[in-house]
C-alpha atoms as a PDB file:
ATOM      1  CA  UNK A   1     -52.475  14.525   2.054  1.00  0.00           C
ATOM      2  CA  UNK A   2     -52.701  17.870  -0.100  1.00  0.00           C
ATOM      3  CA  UNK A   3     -54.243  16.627  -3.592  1.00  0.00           C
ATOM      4  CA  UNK A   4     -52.906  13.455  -4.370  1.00  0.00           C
ATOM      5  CA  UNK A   5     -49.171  14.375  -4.055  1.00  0.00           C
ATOM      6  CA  UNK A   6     -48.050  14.639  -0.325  1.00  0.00           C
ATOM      7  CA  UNK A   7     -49.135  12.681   2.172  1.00  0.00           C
ATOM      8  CA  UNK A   8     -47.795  12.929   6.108  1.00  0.00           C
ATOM      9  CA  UNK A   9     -48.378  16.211   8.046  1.00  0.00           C
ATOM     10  CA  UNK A  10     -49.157  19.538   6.602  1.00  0.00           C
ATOM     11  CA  UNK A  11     -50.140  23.034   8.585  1.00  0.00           C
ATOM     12  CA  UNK A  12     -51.078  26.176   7.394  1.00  0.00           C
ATOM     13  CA  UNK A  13     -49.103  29.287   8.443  1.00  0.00           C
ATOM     14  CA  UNK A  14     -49.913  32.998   8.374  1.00  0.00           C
ATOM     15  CA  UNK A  15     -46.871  35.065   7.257  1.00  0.00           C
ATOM     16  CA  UNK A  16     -46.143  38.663   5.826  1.00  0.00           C
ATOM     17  CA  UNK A  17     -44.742  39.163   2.114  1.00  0.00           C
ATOM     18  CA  UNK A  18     -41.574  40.049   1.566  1.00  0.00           C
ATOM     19  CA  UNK A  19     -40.138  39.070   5.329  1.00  0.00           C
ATOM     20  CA  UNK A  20     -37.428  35.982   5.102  1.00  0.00           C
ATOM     21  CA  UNK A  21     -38.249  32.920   7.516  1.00  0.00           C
ATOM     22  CA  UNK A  22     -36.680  30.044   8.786  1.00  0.00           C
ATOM     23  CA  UNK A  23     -38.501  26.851   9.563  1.00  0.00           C
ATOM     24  CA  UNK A  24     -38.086  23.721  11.331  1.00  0.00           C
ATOM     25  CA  UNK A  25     -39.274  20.437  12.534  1.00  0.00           C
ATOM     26  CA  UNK A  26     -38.190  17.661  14.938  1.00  0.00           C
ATOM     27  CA  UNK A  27     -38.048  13.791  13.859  1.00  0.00           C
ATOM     28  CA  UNK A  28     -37.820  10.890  16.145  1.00  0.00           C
ATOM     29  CA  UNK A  29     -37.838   8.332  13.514  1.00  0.00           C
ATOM     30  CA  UNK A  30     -38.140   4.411  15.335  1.00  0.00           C
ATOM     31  CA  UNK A  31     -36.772   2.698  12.035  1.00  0.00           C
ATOM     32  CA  UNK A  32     -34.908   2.542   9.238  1.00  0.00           C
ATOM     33  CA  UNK A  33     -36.780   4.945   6.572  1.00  0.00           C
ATOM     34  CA  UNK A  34     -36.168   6.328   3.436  1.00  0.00           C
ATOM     35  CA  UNK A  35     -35.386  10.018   4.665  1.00  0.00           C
ATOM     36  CA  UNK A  36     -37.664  12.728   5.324  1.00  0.00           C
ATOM     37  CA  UNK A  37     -38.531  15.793   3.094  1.00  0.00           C
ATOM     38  CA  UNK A  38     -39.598  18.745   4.537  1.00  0.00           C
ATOM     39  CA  UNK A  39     -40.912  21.199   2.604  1.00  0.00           C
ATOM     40  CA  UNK A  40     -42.491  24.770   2.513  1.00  0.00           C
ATOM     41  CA  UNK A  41     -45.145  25.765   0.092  1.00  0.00           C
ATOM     42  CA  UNK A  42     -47.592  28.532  -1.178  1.00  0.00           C
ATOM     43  CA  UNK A  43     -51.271  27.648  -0.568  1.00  0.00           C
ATOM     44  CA  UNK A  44     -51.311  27.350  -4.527  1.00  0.00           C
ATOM     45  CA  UNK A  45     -48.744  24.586  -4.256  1.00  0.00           C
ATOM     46  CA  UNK A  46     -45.479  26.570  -5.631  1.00  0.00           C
ATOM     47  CA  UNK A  47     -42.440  24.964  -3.580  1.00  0.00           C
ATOM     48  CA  UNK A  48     -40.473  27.835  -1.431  1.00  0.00           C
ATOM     49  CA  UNK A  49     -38.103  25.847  -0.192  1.00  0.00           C
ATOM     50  CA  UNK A  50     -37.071  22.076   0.614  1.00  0.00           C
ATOM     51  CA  UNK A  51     -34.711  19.772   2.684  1.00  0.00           C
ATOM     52  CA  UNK A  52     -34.122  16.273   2.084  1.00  0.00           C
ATOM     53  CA  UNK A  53     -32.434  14.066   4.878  1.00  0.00           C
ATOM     54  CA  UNK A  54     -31.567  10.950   3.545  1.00  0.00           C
ATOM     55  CA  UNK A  55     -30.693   9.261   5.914  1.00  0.00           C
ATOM     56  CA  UNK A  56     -31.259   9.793   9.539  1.00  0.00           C
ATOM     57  CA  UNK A  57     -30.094   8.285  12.699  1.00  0.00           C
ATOM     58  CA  UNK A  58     -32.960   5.629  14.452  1.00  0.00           C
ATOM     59  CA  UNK A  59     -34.722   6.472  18.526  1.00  0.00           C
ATOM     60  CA  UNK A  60     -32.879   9.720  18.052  1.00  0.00           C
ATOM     61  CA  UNK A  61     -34.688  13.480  17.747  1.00  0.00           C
ATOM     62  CA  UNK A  62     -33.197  15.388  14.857  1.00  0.00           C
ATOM     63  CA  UNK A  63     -33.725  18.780  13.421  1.00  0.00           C
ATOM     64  CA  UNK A  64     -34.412  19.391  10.110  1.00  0.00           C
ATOM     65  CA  UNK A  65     -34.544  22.993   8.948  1.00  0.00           C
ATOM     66  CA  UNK A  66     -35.528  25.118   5.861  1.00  0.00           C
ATOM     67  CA  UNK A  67     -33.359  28.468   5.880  1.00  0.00           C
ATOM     68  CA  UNK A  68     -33.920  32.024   4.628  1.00  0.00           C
ATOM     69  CA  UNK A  69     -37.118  31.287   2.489  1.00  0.00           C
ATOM     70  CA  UNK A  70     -38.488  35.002   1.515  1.00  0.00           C
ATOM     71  CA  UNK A  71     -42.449  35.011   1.031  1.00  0.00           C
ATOM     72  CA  UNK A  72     -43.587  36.095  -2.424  1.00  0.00           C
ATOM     73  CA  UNK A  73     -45.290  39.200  -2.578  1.00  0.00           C
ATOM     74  CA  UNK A  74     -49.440  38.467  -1.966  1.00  0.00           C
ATOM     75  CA  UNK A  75     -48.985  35.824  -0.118  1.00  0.00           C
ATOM     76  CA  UNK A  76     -50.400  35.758   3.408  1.00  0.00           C
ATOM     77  CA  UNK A  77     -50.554  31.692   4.113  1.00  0.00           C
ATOM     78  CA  UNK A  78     -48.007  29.039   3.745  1.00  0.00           C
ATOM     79  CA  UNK A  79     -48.351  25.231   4.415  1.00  0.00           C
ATOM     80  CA  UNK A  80     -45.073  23.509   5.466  1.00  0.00           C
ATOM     81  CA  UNK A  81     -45.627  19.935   4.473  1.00  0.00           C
ATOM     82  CA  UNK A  82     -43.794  16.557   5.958  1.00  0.00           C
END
């Protein structure tokens, strides 16, 4: 959980300011959930960029993706969070 806020899986990325990434994650969810939000973040907590899937299929990978996210100048880490 990072602070009290998000809880599943975090990680901690190195990256280069000023260079546009693309992220993504694979979810094999085995029932019925409330959707998934992936998100990627400055170490500081500032929110980059976000995807909400509301509703995804059940026993069935899926890709969820965050697209052309450019890194703020100074920053050197990012944590995508799930």
């Amino acid at each position: 959980m990072i602070g009290n806020r998000y809880g599943g899986v975090q990680q901690v990325l190195s990256v280069l300011p000023g260079q546009t990434y693309q992220l993504s994650v694979w979810v094999y969810p085995t029932s019925a959930t409330n959707g998934f939000t992936f998100r990627l973040m400055t170490v500081g907590g500032e929110t980059l960029g976000r995807t909400l899937q509301s509703s995804l299929p059940i026993n069935t990978w899926t890709e969820i993706t965050i697209s052309d996210v450019v890194i703020p100048a100074g920053q050197t880490q990012v944590k995508f969070v799930l």
